[in-house]
C-alpha atoms as a PDB file:
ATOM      1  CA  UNK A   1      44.227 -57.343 -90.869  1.00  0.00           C
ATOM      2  CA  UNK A   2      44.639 -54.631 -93.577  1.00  0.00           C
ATOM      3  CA  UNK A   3      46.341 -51.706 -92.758  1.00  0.00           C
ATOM      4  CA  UNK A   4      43.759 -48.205 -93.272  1.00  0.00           C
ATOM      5  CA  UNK A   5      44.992 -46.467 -96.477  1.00  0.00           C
ATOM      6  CA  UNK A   6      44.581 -42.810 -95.750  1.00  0.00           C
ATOM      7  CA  UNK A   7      46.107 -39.796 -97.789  1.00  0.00           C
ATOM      8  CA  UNK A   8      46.958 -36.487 -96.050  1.00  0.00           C
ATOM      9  CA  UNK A   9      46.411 -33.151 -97.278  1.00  0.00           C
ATOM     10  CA  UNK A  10      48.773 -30.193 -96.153  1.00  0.00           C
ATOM     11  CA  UNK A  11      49.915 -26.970 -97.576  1.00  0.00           C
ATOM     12  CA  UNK A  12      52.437 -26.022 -95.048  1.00  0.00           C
ATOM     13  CA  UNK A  13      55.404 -27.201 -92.700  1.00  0.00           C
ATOM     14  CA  UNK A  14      53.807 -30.396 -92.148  1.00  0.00           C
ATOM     15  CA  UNK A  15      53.747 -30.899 -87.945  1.00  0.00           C
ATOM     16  CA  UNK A  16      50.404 -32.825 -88.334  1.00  0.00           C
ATOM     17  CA  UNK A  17      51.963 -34.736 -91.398  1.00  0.00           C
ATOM     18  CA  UNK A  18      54.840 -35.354 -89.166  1.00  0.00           C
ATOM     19  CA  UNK A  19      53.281 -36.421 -86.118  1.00  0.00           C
ATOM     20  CA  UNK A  20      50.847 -39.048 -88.363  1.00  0.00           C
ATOM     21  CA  UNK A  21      54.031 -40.562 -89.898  1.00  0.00           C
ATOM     22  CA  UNK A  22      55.673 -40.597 -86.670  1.00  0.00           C
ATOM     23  CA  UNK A  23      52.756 -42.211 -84.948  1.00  0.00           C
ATOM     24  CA  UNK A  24      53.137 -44.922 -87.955  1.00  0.00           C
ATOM     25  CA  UNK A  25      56.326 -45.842 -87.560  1.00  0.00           C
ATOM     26  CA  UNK A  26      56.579 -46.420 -84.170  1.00  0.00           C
ATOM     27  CA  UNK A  27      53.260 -48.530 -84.336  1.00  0.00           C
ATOM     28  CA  UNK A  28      50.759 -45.831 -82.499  1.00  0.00           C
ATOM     29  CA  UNK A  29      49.076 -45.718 -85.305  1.00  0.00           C
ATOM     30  CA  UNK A  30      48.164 -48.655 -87.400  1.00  0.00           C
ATOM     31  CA  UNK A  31      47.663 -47.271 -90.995  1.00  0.00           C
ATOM     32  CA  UNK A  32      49.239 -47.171 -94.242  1.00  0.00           C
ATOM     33  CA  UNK A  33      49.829 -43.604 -95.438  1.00  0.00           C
ATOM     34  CA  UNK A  34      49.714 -43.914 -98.833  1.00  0.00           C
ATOM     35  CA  UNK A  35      50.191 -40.516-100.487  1.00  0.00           C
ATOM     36  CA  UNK A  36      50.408 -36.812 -99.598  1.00  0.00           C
ATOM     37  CA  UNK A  37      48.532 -34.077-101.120  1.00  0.00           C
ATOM     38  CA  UNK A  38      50.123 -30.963-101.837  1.00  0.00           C
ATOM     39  CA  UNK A  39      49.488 -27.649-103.437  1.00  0.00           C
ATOM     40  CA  UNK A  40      52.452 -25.911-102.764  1.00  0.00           C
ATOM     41  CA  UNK A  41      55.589 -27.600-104.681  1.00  0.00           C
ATOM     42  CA  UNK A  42      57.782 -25.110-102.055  1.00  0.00           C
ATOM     43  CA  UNK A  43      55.966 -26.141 -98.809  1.00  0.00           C
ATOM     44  CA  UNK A  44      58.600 -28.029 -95.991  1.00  0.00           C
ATOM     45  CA  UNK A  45      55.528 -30.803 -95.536  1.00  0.00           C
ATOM     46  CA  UNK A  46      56.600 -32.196 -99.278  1.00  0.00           C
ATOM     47  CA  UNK A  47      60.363 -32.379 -97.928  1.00  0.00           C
ATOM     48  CA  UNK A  48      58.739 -34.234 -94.481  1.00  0.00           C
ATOM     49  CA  UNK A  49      56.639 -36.318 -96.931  1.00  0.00           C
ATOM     50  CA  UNK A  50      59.928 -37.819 -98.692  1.00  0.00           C
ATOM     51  CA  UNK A  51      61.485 -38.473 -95.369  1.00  0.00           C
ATOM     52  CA  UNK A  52      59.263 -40.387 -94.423  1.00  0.00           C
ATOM     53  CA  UNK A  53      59.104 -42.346 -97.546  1.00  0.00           C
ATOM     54  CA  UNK A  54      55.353 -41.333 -98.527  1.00  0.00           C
ATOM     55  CA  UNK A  55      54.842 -40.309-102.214  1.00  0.00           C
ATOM     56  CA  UNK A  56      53.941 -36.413-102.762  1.00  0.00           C
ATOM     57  CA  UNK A  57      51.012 -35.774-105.081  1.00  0.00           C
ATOM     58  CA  UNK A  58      51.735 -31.885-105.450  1.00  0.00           C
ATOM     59  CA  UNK A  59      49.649 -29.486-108.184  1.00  0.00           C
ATOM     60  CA  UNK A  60      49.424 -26.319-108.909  1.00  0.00           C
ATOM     61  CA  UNK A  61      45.775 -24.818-108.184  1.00  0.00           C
ATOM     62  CA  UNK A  62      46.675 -21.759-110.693  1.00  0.00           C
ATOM     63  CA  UNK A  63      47.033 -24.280-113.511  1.00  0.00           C
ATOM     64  CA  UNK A  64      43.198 -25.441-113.561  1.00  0.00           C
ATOM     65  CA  UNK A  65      40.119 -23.695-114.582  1.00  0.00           C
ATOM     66  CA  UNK A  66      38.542 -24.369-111.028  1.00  0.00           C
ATOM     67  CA  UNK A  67      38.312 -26.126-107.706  1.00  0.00           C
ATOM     68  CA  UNK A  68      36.602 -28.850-108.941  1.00  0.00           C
ATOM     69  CA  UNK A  69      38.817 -29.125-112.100  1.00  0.00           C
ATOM     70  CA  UNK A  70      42.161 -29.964-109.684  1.00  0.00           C
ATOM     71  CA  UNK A  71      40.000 -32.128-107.309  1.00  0.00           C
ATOM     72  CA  UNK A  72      38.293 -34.267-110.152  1.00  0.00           C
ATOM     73  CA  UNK A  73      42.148 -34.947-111.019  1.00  0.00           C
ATOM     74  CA  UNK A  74      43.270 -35.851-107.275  1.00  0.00           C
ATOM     75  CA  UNK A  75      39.902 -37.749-106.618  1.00  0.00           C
ATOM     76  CA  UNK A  76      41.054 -40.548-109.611  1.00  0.00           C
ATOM     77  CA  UNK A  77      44.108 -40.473-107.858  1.00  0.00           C
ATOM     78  CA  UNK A  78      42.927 -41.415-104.516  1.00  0.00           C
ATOM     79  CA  UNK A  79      40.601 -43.860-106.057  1.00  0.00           C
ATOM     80  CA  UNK A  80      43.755 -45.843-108.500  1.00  0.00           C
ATOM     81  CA  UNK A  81      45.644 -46.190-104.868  1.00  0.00           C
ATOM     82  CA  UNK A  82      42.450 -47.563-102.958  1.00  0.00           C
ATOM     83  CA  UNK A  83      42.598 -44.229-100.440  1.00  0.00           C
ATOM     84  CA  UNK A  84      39.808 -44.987 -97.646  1.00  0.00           C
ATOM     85  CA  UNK A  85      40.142 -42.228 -95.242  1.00  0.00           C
ATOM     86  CA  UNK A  86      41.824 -38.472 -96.371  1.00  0.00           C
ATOM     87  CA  UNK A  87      42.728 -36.640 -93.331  1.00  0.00           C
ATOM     88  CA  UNK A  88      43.035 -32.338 -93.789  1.00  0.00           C
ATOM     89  CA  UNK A  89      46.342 -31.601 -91.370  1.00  0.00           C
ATOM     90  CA  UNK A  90      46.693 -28.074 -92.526  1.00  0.00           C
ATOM     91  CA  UNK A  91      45.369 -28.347 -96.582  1.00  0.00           C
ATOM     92  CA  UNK A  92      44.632 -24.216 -96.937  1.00  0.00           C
ATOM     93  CA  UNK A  93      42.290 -24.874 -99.237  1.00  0.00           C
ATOM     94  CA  UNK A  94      37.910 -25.146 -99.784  1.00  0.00           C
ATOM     95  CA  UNK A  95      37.006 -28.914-100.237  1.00  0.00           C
ATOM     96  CA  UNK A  96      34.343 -28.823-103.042  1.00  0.00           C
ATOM     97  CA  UNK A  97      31.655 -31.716-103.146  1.00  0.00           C
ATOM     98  CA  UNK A  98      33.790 -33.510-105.334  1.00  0.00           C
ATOM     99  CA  UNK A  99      35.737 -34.557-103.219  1.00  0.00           C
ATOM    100  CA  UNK A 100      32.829 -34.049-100.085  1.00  0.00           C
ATOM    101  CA  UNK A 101      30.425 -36.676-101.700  1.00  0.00           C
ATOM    102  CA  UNK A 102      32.435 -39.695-102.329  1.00  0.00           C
ATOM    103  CA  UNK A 103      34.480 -39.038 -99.428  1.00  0.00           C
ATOM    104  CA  UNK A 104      31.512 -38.098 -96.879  1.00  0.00           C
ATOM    105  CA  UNK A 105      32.418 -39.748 -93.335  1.00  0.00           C
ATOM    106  CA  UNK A 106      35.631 -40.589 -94.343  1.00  0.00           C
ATOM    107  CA  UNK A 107      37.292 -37.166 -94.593  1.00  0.00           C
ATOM    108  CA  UNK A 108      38.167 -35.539 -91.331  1.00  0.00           C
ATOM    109  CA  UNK A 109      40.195 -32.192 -90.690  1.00  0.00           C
ATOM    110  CA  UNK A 110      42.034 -30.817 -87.646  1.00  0.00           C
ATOM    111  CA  UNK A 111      41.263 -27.218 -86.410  1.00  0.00           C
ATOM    112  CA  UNK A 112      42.817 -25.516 -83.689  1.00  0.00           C
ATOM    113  CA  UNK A 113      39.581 -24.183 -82.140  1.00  0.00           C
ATOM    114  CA  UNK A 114      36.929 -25.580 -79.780  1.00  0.00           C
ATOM    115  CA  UNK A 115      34.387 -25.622 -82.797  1.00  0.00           C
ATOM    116  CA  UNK A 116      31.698 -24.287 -83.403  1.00  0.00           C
ATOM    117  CA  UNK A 117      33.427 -21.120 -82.215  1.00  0.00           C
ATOM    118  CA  UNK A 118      36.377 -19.784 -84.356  1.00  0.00           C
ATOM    119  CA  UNK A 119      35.600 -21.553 -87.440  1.00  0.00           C
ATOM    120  CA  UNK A 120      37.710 -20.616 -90.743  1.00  0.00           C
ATOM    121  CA  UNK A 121      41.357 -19.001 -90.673  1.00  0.00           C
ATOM    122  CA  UNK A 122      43.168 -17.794 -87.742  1.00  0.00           C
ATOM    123  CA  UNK A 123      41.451 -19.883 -84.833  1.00  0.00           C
ATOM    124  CA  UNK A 124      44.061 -18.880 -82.583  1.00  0.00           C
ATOM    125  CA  UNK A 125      44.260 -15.187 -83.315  1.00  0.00           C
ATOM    126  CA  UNK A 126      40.138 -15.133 -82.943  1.00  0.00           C
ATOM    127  CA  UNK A 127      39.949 -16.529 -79.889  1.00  0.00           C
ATOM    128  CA  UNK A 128      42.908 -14.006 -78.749  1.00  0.00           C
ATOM    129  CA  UNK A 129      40.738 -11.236 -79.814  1.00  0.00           C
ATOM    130  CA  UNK A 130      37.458 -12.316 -78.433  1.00  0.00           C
ATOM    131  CA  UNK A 131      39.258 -12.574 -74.802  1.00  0.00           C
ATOM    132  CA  UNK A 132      38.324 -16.266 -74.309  1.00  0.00           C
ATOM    133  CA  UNK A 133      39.860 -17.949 -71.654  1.00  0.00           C
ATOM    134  CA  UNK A 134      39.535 -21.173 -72.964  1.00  0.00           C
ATOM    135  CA  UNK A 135      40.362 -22.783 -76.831  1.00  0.00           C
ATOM    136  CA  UNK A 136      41.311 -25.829 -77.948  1.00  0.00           C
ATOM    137  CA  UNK A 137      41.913 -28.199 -80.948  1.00  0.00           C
ATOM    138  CA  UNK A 138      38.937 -29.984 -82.925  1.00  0.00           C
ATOM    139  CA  UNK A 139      38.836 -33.034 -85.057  1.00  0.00           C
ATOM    140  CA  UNK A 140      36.192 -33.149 -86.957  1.00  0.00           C
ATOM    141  CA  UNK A 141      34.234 -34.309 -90.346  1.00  0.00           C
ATOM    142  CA  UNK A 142      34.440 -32.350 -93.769  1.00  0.00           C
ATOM    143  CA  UNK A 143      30.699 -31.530 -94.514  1.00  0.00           C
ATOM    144  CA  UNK A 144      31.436 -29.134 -97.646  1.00  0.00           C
ATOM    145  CA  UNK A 145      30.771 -26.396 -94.880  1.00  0.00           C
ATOM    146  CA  UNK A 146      33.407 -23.771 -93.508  1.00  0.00           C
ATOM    147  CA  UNK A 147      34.560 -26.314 -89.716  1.00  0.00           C
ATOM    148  CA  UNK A 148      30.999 -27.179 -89.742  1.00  0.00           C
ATOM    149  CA  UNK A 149      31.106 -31.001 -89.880  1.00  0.00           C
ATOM    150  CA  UNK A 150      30.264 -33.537 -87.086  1.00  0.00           C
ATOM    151  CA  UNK A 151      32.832 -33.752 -84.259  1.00  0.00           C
ATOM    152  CA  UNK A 152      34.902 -36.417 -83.596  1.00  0.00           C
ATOM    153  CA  UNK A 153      37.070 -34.890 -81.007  1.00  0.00           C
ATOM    154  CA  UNK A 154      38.000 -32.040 -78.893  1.00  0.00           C
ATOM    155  CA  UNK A 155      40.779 -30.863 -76.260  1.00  0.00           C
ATOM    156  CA  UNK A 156      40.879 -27.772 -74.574  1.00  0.00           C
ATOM    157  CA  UNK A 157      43.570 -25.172 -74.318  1.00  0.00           C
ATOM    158  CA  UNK A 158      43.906 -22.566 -71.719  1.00  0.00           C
ATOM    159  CA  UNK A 159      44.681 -18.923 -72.698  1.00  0.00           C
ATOM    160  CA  UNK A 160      47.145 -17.284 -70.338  1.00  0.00           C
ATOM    161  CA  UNK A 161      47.418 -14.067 -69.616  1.00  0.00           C
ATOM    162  CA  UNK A 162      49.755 -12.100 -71.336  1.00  0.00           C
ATOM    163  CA  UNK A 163      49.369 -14.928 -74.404  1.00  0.00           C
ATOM    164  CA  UNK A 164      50.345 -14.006 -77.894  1.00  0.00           C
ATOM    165  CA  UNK A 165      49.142 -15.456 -80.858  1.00  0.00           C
ATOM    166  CA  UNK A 166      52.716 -17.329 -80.840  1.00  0.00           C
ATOM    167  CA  UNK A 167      53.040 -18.627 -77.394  1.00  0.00           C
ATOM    168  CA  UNK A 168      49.268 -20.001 -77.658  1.00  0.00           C
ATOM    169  CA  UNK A 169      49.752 -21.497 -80.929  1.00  0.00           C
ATOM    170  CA  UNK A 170      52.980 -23.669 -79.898  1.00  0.00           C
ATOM    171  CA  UNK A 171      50.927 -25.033 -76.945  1.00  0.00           C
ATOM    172  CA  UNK A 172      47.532 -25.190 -79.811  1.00  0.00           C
ATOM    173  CA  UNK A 173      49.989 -27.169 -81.912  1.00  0.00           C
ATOM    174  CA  UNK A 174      51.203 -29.624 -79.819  1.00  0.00           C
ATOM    175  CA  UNK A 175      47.499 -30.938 -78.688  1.00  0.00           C
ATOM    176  CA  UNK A 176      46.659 -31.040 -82.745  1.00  0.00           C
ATOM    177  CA  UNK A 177      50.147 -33.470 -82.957  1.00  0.00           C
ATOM    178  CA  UNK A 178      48.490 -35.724 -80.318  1.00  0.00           C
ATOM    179  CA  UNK A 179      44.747 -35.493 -80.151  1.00  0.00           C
ATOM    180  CA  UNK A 180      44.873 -36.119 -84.906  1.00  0.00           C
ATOM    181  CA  UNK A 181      46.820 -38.654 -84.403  1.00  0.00           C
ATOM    182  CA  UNK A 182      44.786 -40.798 -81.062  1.00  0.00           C
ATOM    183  CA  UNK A 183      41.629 -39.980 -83.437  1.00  0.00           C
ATOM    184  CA  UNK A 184      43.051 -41.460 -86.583  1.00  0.00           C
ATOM    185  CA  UNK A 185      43.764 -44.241 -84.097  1.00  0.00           C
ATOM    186  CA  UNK A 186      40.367 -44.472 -83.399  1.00  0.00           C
ATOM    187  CA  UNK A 187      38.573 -44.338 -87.066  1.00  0.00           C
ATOM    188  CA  UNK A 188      41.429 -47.181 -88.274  1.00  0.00           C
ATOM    189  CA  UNK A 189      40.401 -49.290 -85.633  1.00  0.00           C
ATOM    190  CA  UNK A 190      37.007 -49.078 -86.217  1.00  0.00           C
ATOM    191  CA  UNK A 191      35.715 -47.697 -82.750  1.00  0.00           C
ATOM    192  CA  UNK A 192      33.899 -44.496 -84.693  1.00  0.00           C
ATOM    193  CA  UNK A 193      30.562 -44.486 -85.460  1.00  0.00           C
ATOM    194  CA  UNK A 194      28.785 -41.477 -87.478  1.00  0.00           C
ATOM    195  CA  UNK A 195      25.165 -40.636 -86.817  1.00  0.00           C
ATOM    196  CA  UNK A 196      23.644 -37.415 -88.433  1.00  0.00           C
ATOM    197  CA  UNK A 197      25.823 -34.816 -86.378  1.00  0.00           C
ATOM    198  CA  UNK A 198      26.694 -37.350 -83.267  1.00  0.00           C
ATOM    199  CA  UNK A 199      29.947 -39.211 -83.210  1.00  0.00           C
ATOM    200  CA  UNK A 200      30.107 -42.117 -81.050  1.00  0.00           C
ATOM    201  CA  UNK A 201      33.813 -43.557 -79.836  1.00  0.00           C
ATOM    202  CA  UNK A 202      33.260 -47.185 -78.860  1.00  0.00           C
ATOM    203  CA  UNK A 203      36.104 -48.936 -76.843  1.00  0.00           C
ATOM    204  CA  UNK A 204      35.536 -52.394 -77.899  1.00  0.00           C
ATOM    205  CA  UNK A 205      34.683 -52.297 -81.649  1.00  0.00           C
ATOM    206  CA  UNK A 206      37.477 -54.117 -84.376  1.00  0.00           C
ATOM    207  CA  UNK A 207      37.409 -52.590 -88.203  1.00  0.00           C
ATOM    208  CA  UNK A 208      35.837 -55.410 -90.219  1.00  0.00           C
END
């Protein structure tokens, strides 16, 4: 059977890229990563990307007019190399509808919050200074909306006392490196199912 293209878009030192490509290679994950997204030429994930032997598309945001300008260029791109899912693994930037439309159901993101709560930047440092006791990591659709998409999956987290943002976010980070990867899993094999703002995970369901 066909190997799910997907395309990853980071900005930063690429954990989530890593742990994707990782996942790939040692046959956890049965998809064909055909091309990072970048819009930092500087960022460690483009470095990570040619490791792994996965082609860097990398642009610089500054260069365009607008959002939509840049993502009218990547979307021809993902559409010349047959892209079917694009998973967000730390992309620091707004997805515009664009890219939302064509891509609706098949564009997920990672967050590391229990979402709905701590949406946007800083998850971890929010939920430090609200005092929860409990976060987490989301995967979830890209709606067009600030972490407001339907959710796939979540794990939760505990806070510790004496936490700092730090300490939390190594222990944030590690779930994201397993629970994006198990949900890919689960989207490439065909076992999700979108309805409205419910997402189904069936056990016994093969990608046609």
């Amino acid at each position: 059977m066909k190997k799910l293209k997907i395309a990853v878009f980071a900005s930063g030192q690429g954990t989530n890229f890593q742990a994707l490509a990782d996942a790939a290679a040692d046959g956890r994950l049965d998809v064909d990563i055909g091309l990072l997204v970048c819009d930092k030429a500087a960022a460690p994930v483009v470095a990570r990307a040619e490791q792994a032997g996965v082609e860097a598309y990398v642009f610089a945001p500054n260069s365009y007019a607008s959002r939509e300008a840049y993502e009218t260029e990547i979307l021809a791109e993902l559409r010349r190399r047959g892209v079917e899912l694009i998973v967000l693994a730390g992309y620091m930037r707004i997805i515009t509808q664009v890219l939302v439309e064509p891509y609706y159901g098949r564009m997920i993101n990672v967050h590391p919050a229990l979402l709905p709560s701590f949406p946007g930047v800083n998850g971890i440092r929010q939920a430090l200074e609200y005092g929860v006791k409990v976060t987490g990591v989301t995967v979830h659709y890209v709606d067009g909306g600030m972490d407001s998409g339907p959710i796939i999956a979540q794990r939760a987290v505990e806070v510790l006392d004496g936490d700092t943002e730090s300490t939390l976010g190594e222990r944030v980070q590690k779930v994201e490196r397993e629970l994006l990867p198990w949900a890919v899993a689960q989207i490439a094999a065909g076992r999700v199912r979108l309805d409205g703002r419910h997402v189904t995970i069936a056990s016994d369901t093969v990608r046609s």
